[in-house]
N, C-alpha and C. Protein backbone atom coordinates (compact mmCIF):
# COMPACT_ATOMS: atom_id res chain seq x y z
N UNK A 1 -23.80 -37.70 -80.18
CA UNK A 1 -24.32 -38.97 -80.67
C UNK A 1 -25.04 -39.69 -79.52
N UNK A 2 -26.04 -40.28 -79.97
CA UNK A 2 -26.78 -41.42 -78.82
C UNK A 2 -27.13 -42.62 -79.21
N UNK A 3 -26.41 -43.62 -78.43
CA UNK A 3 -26.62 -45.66 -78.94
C UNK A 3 -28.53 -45.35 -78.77
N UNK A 4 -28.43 -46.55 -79.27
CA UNK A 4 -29.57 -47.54 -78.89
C UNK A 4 -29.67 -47.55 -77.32
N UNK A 5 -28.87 -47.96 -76.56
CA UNK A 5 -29.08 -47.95 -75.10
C UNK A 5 -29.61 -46.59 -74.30
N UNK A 6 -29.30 -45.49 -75.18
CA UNK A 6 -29.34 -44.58 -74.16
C UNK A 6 -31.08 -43.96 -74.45
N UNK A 7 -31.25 -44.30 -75.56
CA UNK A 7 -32.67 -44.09 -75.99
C UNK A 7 -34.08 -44.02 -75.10
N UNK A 8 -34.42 -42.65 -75.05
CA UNK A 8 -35.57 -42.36 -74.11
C UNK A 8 -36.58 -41.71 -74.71
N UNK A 9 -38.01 -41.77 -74.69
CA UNK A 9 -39.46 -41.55 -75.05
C UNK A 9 -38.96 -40.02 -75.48
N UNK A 10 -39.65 -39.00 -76.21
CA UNK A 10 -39.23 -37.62 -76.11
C UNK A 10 -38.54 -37.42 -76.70
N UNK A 11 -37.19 -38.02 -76.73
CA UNK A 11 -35.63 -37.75 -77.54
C UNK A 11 -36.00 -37.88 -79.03
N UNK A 12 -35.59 -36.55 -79.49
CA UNK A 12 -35.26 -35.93 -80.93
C UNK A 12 -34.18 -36.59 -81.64
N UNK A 13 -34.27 -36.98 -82.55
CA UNK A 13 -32.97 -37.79 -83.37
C UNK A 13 -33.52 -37.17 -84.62
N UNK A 14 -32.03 -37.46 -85.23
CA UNK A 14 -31.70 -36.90 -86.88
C UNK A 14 -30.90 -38.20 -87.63
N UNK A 15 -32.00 -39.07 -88.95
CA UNK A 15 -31.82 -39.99 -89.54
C UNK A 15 -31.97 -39.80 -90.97
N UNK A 16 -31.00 -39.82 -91.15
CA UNK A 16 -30.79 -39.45 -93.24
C UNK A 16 -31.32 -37.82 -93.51
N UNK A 17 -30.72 -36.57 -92.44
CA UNK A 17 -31.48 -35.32 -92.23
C UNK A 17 -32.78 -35.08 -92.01
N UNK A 18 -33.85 -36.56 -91.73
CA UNK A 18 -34.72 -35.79 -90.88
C UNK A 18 -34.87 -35.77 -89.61
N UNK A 19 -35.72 -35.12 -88.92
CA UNK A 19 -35.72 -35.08 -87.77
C UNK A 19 -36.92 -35.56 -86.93
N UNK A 20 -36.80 -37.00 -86.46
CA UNK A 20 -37.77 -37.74 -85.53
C UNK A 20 -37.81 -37.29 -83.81
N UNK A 21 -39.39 -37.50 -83.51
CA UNK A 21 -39.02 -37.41 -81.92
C UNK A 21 -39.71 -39.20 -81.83
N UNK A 22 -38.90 -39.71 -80.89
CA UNK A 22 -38.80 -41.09 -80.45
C UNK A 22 -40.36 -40.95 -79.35
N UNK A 23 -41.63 -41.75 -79.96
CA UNK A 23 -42.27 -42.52 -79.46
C UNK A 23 -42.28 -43.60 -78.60
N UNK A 24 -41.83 -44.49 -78.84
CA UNK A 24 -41.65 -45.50 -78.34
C UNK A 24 -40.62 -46.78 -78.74
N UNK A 25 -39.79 -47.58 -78.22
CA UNK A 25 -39.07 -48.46 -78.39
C UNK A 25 -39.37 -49.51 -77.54
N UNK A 26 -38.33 -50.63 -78.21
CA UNK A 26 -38.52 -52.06 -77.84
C UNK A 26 -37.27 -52.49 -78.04
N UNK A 27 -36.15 -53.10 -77.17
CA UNK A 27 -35.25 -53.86 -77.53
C UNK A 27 -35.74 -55.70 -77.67
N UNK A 28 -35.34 -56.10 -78.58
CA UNK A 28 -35.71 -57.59 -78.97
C UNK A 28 -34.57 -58.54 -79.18
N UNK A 29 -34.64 -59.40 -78.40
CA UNK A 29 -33.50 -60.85 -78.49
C UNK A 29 -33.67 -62.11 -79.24
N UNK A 30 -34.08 -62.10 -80.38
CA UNK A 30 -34.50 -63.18 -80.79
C UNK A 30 -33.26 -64.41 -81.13
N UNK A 31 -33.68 -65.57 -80.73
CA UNK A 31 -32.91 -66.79 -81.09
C UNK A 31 -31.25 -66.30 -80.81
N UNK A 32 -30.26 -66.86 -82.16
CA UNK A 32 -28.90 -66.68 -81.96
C UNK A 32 -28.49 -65.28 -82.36
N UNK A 33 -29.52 -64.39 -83.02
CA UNK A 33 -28.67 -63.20 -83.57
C UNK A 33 -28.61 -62.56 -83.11
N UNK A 34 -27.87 -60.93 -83.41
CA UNK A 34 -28.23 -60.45 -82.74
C UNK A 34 -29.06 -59.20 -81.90
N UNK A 35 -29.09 -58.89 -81.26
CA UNK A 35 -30.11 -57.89 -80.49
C UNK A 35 -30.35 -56.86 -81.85
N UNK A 36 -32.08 -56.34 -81.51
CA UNK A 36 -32.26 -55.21 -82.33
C UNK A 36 -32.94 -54.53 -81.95
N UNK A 37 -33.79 -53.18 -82.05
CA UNK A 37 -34.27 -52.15 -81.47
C UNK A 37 -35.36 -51.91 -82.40
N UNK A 38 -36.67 -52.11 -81.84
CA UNK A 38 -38.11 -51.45 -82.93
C UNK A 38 -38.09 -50.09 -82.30
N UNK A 39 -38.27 -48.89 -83.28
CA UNK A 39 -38.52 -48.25 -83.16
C UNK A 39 -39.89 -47.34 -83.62
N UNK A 40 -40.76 -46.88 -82.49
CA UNK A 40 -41.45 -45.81 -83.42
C UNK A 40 -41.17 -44.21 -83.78
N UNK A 41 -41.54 -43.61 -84.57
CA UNK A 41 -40.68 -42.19 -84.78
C UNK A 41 -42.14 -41.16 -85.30
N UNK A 42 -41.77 -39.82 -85.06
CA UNK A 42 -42.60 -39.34 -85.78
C UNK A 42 -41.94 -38.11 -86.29
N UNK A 43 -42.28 -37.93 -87.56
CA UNK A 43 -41.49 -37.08 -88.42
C UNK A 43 -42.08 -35.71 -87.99
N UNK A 44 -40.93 -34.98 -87.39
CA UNK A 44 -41.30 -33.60 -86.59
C UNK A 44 -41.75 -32.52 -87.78
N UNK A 45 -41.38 -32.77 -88.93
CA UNK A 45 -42.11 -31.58 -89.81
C UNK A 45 -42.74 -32.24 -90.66
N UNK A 46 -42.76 -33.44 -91.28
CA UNK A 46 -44.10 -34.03 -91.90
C UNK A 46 -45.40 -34.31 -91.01
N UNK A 47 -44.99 -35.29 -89.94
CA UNK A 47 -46.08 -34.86 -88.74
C UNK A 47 -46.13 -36.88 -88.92
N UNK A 48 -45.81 -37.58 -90.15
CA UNK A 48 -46.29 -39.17 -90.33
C UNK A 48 -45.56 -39.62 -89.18
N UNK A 49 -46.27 -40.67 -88.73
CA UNK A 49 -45.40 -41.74 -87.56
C UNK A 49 -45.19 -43.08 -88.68
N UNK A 50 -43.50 -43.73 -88.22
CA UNK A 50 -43.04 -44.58 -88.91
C UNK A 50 -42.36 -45.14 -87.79
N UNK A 51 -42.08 -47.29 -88.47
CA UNK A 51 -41.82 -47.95 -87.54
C UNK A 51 -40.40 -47.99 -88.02
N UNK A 52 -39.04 -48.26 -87.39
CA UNK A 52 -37.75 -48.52 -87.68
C UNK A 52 -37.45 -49.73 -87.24
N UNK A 53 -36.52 -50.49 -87.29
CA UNK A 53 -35.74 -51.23 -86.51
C UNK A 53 -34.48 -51.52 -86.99
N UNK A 54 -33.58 -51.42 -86.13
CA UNK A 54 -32.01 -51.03 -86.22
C UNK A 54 -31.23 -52.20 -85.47
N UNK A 55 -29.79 -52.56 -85.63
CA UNK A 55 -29.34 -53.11 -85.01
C UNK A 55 -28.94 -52.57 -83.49
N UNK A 56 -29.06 -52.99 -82.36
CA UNK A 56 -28.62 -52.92 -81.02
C UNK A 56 -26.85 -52.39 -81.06
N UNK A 57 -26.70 -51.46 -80.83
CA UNK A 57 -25.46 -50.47 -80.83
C UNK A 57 -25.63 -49.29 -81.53
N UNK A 58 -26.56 -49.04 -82.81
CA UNK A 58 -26.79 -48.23 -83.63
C UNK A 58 -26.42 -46.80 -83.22
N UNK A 59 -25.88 -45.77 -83.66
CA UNK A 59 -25.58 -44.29 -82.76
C UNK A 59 -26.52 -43.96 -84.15
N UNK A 60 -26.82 -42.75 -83.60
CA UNK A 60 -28.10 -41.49 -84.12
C UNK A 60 -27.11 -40.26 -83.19
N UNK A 61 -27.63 -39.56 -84.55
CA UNK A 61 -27.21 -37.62 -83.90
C UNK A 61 -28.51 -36.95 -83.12
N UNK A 62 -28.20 -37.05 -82.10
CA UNK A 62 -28.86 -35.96 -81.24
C UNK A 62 -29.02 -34.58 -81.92
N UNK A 63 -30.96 -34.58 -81.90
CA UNK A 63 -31.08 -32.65 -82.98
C UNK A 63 -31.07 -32.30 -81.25
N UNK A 64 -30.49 -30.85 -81.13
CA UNK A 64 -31.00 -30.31 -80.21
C UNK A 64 -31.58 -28.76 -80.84
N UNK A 65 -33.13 -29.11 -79.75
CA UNK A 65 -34.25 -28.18 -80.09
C UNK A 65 -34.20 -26.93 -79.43
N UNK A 66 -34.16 -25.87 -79.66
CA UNK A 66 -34.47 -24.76 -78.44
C UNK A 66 -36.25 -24.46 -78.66
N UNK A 67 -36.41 -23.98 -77.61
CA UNK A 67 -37.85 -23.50 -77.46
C UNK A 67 -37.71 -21.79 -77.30
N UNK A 68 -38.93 -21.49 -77.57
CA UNK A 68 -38.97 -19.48 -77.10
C UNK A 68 -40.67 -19.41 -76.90
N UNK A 69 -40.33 -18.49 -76.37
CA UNK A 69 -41.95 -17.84 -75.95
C UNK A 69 -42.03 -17.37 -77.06
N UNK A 70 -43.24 -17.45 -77.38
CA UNK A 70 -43.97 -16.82 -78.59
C UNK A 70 -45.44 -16.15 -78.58
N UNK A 71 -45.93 -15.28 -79.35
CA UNK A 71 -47.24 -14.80 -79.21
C UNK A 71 -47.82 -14.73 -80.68
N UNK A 72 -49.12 -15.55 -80.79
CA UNK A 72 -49.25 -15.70 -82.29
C UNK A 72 -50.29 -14.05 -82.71
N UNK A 73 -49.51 -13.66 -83.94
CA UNK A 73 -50.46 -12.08 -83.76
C UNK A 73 -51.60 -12.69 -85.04
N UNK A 74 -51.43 -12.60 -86.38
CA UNK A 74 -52.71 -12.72 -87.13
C UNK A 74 -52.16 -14.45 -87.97
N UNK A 75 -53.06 -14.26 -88.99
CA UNK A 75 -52.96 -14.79 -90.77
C UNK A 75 -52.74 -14.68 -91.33
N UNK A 76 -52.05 -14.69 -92.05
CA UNK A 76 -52.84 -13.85 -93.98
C UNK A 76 -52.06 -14.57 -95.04
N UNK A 77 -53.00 -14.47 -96.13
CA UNK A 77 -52.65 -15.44 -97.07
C UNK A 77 -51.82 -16.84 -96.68
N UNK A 78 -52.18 -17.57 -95.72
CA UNK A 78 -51.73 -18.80 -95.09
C UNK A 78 -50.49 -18.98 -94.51
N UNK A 79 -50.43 -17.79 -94.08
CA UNK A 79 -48.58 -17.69 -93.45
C UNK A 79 -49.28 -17.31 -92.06
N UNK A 80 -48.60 -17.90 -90.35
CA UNK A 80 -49.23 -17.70 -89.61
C UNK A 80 -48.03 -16.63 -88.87
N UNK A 81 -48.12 -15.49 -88.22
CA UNK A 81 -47.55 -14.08 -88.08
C UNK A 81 -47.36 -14.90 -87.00
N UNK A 82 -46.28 -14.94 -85.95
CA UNK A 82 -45.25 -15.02 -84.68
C UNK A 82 -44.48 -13.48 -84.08
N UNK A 83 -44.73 -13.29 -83.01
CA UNK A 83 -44.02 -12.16 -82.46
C UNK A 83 -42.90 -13.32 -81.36
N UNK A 84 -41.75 -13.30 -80.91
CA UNK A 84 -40.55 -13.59 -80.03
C UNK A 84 -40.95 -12.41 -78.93
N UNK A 85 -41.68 -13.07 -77.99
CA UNK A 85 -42.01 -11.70 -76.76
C UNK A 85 -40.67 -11.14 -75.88
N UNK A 86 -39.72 -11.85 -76.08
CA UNK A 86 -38.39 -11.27 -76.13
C UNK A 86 -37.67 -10.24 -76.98
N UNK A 87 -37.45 -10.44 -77.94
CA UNK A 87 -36.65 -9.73 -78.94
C UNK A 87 -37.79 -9.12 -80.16
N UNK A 88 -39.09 -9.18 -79.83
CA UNK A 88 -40.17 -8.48 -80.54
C UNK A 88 -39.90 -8.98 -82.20
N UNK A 89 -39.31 -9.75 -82.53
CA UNK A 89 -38.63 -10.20 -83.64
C UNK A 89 -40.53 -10.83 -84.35
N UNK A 90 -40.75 -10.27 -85.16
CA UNK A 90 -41.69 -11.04 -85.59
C UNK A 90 -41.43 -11.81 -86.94
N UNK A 91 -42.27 -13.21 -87.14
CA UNK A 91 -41.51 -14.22 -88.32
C UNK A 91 -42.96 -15.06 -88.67
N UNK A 92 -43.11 -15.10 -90.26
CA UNK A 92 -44.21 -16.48 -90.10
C UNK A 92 -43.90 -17.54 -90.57
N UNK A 93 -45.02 -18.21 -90.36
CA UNK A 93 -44.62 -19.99 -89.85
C UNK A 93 -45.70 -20.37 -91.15
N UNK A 94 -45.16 -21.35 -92.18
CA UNK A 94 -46.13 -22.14 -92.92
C UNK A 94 -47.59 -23.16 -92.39
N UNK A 95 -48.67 -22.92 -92.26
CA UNK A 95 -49.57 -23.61 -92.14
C UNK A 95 -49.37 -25.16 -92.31
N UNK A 96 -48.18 -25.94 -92.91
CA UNK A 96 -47.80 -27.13 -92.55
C UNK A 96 -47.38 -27.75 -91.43
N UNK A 97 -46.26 -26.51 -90.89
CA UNK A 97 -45.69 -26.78 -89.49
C UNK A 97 -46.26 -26.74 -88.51
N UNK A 98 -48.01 -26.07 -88.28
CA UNK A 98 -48.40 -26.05 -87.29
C UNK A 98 -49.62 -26.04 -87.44
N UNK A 99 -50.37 -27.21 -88.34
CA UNK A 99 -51.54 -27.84 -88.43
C UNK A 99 -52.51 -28.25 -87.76
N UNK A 100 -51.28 -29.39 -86.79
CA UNK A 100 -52.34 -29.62 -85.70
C UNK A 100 -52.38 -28.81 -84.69
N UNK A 101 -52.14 -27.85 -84.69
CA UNK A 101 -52.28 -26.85 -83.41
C UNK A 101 -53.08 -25.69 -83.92
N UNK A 102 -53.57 -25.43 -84.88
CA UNK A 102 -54.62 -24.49 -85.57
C UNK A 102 -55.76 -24.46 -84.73
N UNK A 103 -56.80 -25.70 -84.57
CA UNK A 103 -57.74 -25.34 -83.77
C UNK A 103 -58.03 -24.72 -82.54
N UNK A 104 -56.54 -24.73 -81.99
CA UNK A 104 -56.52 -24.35 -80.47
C UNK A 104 -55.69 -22.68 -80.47
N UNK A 105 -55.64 -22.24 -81.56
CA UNK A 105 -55.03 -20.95 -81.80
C UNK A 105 -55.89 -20.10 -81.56
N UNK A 106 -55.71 -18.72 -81.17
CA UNK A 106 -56.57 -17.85 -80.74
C UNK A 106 -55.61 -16.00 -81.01
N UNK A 107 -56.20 -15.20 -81.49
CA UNK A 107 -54.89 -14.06 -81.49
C UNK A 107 -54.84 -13.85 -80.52
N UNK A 108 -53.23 -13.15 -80.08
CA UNK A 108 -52.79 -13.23 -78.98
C UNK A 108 -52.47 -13.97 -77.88
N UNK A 109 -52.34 -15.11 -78.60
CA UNK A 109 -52.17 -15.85 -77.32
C UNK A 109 -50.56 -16.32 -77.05
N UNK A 110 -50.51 -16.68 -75.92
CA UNK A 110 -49.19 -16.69 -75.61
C UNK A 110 -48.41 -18.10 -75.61
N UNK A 111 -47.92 -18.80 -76.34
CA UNK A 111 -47.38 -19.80 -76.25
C UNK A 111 -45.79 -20.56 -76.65
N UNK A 112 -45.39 -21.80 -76.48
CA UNK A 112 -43.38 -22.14 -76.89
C UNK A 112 -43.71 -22.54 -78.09
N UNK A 113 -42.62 -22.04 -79.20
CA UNK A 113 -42.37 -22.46 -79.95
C UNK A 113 -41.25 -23.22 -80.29
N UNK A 114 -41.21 -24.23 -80.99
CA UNK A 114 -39.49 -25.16 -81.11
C UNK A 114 -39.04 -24.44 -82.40
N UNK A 115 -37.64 -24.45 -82.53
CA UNK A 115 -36.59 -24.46 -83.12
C UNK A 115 -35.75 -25.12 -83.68
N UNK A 116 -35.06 -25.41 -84.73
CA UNK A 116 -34.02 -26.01 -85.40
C UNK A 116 -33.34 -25.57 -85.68
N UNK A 117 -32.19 -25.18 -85.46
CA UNK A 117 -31.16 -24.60 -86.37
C UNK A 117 -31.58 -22.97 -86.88
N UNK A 118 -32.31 -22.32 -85.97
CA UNK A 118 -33.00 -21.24 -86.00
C UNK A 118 -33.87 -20.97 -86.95
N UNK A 119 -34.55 -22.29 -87.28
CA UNK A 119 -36.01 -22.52 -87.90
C UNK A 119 -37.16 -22.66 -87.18
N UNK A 120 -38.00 -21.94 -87.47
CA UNK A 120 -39.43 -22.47 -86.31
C UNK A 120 -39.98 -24.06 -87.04
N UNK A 121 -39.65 -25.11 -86.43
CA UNK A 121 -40.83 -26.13 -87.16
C UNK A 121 -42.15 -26.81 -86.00
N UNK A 122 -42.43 -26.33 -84.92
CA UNK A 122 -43.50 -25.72 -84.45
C UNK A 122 -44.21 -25.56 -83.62
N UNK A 123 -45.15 -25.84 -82.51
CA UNK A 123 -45.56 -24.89 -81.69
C UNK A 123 -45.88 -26.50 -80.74
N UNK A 124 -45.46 -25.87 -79.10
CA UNK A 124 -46.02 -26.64 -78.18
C UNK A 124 -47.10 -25.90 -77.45
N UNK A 125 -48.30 -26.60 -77.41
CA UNK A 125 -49.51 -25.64 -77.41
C UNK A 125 -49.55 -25.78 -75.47
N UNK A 126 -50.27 -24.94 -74.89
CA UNK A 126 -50.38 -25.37 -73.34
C UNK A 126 -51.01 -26.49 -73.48
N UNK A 127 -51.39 -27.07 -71.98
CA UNK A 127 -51.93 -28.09 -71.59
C UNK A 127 -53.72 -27.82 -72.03
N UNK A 128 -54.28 -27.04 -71.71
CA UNK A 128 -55.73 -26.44 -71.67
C UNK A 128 -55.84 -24.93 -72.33
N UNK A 129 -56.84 -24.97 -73.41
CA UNK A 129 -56.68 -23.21 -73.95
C UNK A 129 -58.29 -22.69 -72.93
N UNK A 130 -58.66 -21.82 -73.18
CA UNK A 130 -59.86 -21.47 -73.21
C UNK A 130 -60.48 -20.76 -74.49
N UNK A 131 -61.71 -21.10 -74.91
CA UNK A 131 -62.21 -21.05 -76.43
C UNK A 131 -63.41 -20.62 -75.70
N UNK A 132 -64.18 -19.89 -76.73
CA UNK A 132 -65.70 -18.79 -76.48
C UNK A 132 -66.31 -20.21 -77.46
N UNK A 133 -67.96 -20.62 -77.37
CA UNK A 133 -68.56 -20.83 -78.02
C UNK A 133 -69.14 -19.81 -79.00
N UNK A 134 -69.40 -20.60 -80.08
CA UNK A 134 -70.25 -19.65 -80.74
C UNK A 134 -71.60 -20.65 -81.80
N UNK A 135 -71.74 -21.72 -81.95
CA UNK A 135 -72.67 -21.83 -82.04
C UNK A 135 -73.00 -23.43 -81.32
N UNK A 136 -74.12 -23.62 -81.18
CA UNK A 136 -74.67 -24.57 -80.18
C UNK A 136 -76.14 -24.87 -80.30
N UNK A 137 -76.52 -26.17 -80.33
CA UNK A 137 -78.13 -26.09 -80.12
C UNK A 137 -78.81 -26.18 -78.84
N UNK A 138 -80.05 -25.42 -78.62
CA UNK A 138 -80.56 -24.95 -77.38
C UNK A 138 -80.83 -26.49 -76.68
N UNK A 139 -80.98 -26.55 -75.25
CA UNK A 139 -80.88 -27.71 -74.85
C UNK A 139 -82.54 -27.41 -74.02
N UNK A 140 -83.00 -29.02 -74.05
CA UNK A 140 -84.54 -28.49 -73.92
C UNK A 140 -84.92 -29.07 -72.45
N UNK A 141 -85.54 -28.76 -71.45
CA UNK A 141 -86.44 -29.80 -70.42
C UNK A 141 -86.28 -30.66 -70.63
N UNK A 142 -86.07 -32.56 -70.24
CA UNK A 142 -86.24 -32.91 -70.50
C UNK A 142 -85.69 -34.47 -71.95
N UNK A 143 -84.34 -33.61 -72.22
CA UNK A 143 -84.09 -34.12 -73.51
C UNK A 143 -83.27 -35.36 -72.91
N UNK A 144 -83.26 -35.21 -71.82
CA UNK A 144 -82.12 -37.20 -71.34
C UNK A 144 -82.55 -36.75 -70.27
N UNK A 145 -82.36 -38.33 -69.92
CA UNK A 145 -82.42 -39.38 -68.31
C UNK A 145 -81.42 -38.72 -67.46
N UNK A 146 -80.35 -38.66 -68.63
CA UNK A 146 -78.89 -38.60 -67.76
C UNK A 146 -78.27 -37.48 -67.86
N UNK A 147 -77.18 -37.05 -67.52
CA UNK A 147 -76.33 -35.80 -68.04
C UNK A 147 -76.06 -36.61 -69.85
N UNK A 148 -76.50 -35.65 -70.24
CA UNK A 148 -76.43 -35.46 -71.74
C UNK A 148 -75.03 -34.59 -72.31
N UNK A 149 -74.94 -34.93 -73.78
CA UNK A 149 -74.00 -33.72 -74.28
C UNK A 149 -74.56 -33.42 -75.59
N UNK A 150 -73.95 -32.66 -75.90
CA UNK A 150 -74.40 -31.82 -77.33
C UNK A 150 -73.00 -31.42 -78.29
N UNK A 151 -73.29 -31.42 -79.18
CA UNK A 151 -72.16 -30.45 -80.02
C UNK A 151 -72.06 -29.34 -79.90
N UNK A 152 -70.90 -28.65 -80.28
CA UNK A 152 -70.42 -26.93 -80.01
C UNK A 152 -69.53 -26.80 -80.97
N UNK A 153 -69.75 -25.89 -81.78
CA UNK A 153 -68.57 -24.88 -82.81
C UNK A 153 -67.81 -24.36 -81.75
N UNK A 154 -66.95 -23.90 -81.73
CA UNK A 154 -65.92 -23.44 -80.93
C UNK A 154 -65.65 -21.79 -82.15
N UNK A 155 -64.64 -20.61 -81.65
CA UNK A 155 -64.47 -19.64 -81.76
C UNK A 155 -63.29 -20.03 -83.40
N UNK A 156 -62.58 -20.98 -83.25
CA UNK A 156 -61.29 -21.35 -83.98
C UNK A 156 -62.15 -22.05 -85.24
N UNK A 157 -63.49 -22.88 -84.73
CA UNK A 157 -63.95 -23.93 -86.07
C UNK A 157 -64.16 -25.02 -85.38
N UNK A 158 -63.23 -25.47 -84.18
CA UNK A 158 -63.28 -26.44 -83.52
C UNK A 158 -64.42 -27.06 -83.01
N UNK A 159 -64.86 -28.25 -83.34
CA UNK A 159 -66.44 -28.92 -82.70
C UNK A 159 -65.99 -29.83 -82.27
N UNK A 160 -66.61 -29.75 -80.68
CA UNK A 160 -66.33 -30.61 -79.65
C UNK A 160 -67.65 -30.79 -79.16
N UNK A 161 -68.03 -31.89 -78.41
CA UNK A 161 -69.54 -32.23 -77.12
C UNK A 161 -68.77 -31.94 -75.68
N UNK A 162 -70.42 -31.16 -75.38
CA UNK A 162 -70.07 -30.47 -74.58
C UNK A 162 -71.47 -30.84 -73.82
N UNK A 163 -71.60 -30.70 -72.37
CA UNK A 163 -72.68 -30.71 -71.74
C UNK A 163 -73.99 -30.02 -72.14
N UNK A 164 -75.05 -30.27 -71.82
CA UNK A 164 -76.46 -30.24 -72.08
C UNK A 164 -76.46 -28.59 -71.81
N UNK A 165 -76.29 -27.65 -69.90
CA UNK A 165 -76.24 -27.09 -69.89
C UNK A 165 -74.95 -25.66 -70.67
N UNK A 166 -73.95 -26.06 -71.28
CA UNK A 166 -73.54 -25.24 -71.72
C UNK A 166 -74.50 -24.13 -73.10
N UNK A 167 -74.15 -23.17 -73.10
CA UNK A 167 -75.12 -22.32 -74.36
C UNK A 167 -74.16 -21.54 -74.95
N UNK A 168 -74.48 -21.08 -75.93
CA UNK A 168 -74.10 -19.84 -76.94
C UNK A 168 -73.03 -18.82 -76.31
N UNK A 169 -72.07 -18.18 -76.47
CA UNK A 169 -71.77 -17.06 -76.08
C UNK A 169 -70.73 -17.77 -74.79
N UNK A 170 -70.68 -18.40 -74.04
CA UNK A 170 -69.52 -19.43 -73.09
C UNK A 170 -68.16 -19.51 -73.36
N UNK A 171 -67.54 -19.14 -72.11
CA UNK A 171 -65.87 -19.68 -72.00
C UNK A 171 -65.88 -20.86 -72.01
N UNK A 172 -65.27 -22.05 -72.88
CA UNK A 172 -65.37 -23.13 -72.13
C UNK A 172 -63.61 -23.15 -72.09
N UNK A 173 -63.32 -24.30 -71.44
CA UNK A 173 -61.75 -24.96 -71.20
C UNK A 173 -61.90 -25.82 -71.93
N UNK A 174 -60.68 -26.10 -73.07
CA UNK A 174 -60.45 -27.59 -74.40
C UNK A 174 -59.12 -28.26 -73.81
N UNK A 175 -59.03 -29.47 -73.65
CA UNK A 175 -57.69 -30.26 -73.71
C UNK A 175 -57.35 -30.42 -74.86
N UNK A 176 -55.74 -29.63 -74.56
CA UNK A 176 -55.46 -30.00 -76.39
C UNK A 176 -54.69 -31.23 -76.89
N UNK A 177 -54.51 -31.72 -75.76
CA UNK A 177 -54.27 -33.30 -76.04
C UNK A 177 -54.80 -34.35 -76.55
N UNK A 178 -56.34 -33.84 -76.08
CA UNK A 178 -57.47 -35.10 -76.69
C UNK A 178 -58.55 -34.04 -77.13
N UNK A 179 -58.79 -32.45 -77.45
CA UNK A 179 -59.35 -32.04 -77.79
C UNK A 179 -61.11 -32.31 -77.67
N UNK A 180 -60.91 -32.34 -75.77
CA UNK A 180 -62.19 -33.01 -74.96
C UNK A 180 -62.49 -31.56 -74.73
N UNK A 181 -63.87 -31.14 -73.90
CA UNK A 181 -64.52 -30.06 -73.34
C UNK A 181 -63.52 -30.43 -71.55
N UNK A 182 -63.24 -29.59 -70.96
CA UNK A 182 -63.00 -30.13 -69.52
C UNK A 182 -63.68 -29.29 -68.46
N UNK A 183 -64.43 -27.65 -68.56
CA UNK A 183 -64.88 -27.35 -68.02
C UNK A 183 -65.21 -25.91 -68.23
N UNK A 184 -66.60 -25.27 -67.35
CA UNK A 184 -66.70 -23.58 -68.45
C UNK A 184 -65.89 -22.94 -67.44
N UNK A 185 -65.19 -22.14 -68.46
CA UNK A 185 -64.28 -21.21 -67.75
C UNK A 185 -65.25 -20.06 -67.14
């Protein structure tokens, strides 16, 4: 179990069986009553962020998550294929659980997956992937004053702006945090 006090950014909690990771909090003192706790949450397998606020003492059940290395192998029919590069155990994952991490997917690639209760609900992507362009418009003599950018399809679907000189056929580096261009590989 974990109070209100012990409450830190990151921390996974389980409220009426679902399972939130804690955004952000606020303890608040208003007037004679007493103390209460805003909370923000975001629902680890719906994906919605919601605001709470609880009384100051409140206990919550600690989910604890395991992580594993994982290697994503294909698709098909909307189930996404997982190999455990440990135990070669392969399993797929519903296209709900790992939505926002689609664009930055690539076969074979190597990345952690979370756990529940020996459920996958879903994928912590690296910091930076590397993605191939594939389509782009030609950049001309001339077309800005300044360093310019352009749009880029990416290999996944993904369209990001990307510098003037990048072209067709390019490694680039994506942050998958803010899903920015950061540099050609």
């Amino acid at each position: 179990m974990i109070e209100t006090g012990d409450l830190r950014r990151g921390v996974t909690i389980e409220i009426g069986g679902t399972l939130y990771q804690l955004l952000d909090f606020h303890h608040l003192k208003i007037g004679r009553g007493s103390a209460q706790v805003r909370m923000k949450l975001r629902d680890i397998k719906g994906g919605h962020t919601i605001e709470r606020t609880v009384q100051a003492g409140e206990r919550f059940t600690r989910a604890t998550l395991e992580t594993r290395s994982v290697q994503f192998l294909y698709t098909e029919d909307g189930l996404y294929h997982f190999m455990d590069t440990e135990s070669f155990e392969q399993f797929p994952v519903d296209r709900d659980q790992i939505e926002d991490s689609l664009p930055y997917l690539t076969e074979n690639m190597n990345l952690d997956m979370v756990f529940y209760q020996d459920a996958p609900i879903g994928v912590e992507l690296p910091t930076t992937v590397t993605l191939k362009i594939v389509e782009t418009p030609p950049a001309f003599k001339g077309d800005t004053a300044n360093a310019g950018t352009k749009p880029a399809t990416l290999e996944t679907g993904l369209v990001i702006t990307v510098p003037m000189f990048v072209e067709n056929g390019i490694a680039v580096v994506v942050d998958t945090r803010s899903g920015d261009y950061v540099e050609r590989a």
